[in-house]
Protein backbone atom coordinates (compact mmCIF):
# COMPACT_ATOMS: atom_id res chain seq x y z
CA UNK A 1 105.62 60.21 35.30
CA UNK A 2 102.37 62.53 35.41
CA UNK A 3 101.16 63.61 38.75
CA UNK A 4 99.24 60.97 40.62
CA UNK A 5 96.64 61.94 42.96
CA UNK A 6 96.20 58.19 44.33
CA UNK A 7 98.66 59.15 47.07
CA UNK A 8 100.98 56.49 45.46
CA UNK A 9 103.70 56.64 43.75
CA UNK A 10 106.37 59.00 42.27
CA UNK A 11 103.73 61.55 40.97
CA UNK A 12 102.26 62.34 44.59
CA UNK A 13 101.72 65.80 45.71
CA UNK A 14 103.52 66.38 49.17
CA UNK A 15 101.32 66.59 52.37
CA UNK A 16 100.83 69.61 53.32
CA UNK A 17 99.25 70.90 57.45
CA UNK A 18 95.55 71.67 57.07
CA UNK A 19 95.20 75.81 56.94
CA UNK A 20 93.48 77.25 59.88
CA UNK A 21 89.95 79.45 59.97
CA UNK A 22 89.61 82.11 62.53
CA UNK A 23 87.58 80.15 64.89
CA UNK A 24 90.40 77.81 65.04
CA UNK A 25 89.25 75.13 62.86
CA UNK A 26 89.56 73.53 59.72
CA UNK A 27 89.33 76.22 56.89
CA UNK A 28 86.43 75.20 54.72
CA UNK A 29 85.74 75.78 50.90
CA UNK A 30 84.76 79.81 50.14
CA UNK A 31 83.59 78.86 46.67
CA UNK A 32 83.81 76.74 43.77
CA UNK A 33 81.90 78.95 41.70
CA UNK A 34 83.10 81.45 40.95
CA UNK A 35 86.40 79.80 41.48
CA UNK A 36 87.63 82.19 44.41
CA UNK A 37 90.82 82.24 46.84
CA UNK A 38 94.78 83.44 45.70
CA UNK A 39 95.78 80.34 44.54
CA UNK A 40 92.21 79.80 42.96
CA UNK A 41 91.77 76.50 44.64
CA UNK A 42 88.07 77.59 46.33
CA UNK A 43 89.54 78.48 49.80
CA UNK A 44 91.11 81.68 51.30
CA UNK A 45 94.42 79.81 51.77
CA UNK A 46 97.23 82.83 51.47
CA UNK A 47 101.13 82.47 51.84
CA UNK A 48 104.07 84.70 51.77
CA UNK A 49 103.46 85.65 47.63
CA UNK A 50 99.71 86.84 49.30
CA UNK A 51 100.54 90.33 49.40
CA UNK A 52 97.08 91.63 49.58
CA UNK A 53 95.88 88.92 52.25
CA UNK A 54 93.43 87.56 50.42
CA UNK A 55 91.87 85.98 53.66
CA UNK A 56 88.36 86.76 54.07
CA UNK A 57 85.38 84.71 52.91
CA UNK A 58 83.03 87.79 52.11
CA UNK A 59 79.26 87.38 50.50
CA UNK A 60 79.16 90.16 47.87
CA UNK A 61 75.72 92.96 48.10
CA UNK A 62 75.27 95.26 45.65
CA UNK A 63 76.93 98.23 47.97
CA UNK A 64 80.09 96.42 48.92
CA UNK A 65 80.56 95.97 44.97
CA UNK A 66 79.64 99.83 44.62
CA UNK A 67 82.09 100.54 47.39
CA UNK A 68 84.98 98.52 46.02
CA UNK A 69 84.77 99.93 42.44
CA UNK A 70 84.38 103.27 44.22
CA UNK A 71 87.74 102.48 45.88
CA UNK A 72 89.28 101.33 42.54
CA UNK A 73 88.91 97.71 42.64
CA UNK A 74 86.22 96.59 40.18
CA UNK A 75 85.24 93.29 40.73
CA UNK A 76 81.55 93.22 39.20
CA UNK A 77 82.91 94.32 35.74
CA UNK A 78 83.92 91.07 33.29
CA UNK A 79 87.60 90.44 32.31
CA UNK A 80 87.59 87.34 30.26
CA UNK A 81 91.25 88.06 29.16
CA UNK A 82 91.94 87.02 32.73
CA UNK A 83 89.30 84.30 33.01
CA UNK A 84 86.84 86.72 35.41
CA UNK A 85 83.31 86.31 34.91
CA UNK A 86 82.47 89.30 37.54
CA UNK A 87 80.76 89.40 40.31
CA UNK A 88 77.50 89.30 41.14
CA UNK A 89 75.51 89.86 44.93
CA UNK A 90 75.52 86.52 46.85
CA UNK A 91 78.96 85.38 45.43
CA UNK A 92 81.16 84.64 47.96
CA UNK A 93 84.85 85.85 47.36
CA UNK A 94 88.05 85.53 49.10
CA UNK A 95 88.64 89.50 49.84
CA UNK A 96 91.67 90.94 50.68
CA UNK A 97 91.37 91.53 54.73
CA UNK A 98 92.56 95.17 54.51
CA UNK A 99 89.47 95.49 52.10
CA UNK A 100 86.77 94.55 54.48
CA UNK A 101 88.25 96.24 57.27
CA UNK A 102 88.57 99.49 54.54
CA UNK A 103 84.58 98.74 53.72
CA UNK A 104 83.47 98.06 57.49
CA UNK A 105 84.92 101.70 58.27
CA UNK A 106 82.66 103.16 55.70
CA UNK A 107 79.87 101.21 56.58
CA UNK A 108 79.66 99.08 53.50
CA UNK A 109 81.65 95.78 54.71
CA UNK A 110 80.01 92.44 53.04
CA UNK A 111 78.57 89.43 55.58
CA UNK A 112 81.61 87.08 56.09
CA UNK A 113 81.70 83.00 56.13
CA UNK A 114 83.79 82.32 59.43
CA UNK A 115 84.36 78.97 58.63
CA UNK A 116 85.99 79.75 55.32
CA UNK A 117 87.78 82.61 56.70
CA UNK A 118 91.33 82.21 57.33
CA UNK A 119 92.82 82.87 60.19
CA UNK A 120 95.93 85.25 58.72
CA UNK A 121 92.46 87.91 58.30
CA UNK A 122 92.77 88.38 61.80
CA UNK A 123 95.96 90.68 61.72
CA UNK A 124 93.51 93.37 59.96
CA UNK A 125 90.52 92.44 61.26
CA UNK A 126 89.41 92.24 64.48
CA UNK A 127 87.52 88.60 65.30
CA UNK A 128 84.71 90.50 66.62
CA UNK A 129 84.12 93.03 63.87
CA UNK A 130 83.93 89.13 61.59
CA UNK A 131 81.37 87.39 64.07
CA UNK A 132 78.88 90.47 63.84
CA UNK A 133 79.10 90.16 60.16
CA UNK A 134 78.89 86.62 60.01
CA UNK A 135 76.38 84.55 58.05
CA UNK A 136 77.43 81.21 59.77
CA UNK A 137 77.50 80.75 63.67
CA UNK A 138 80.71 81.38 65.57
């Protein structure tokens, strides 16, 4: 039977517990487009496969995206062979936590969307490095 997202029937996807942001609520969408997050659903979601945490709902600038191909992690450079369009500033991206944290030490560390931020971030980051980078009230 093909998968049936009615919530009936044999095809239905199992429930699953609602992921948590760092302020304790709901995590919310990080973006649709581009289509962000480790399992490239829109949110920051992560799981054990996550290896690089990729928790943290960050609004690109033009220096973070200097600063992470610096670092060796290009992300404004195209790679359609993988489906990446690049990024551009005011994207929002699910970063890798150990990232930001890497970027706030040097003083390049993007705004972050708290609400879309999950809460696994906060075993890199600390919440109140987040809130003083925050573009949404927390």
């Amino acid at each position: 039977m093909p998968f049936d997202d009615s919530g009936e029937g044999e095809g239905r996807r199992p429930e699953r517990a609602a992921s948590r942001n760092v302020l304790g609520g709901t995590l919310e969408t990080c973006s649709d487009r581009p289509l962000t997050g480790f399992f490239r659903n829109g949110c920051c979601d992560t799981g054990p496969a996550d290896l690089g945490s990729h928790t943290v709902c960050a609004v690109m600038t033009a220096e973070f995206l200097a600063f992470s191909r610096a670092a060796g992690n290009d992300l404004s450079t195209p790679r359609p062979e993988y489906g990446f369009a690049g990024l551009r500033p005011g994207d929002r991206w699910c970063l890798c936590a150990p990232r930001w944290a890497e970027a706030l030490a040097a003083g390049s560390a993007p705004r972050v969307v708290l609400q879309a931020t999950h809460v696994g971030a906060l075993r890199y980051c600390a919440l109140e490095d987040l809130r003083r980078h925050a573009v949404d009230p927390g």
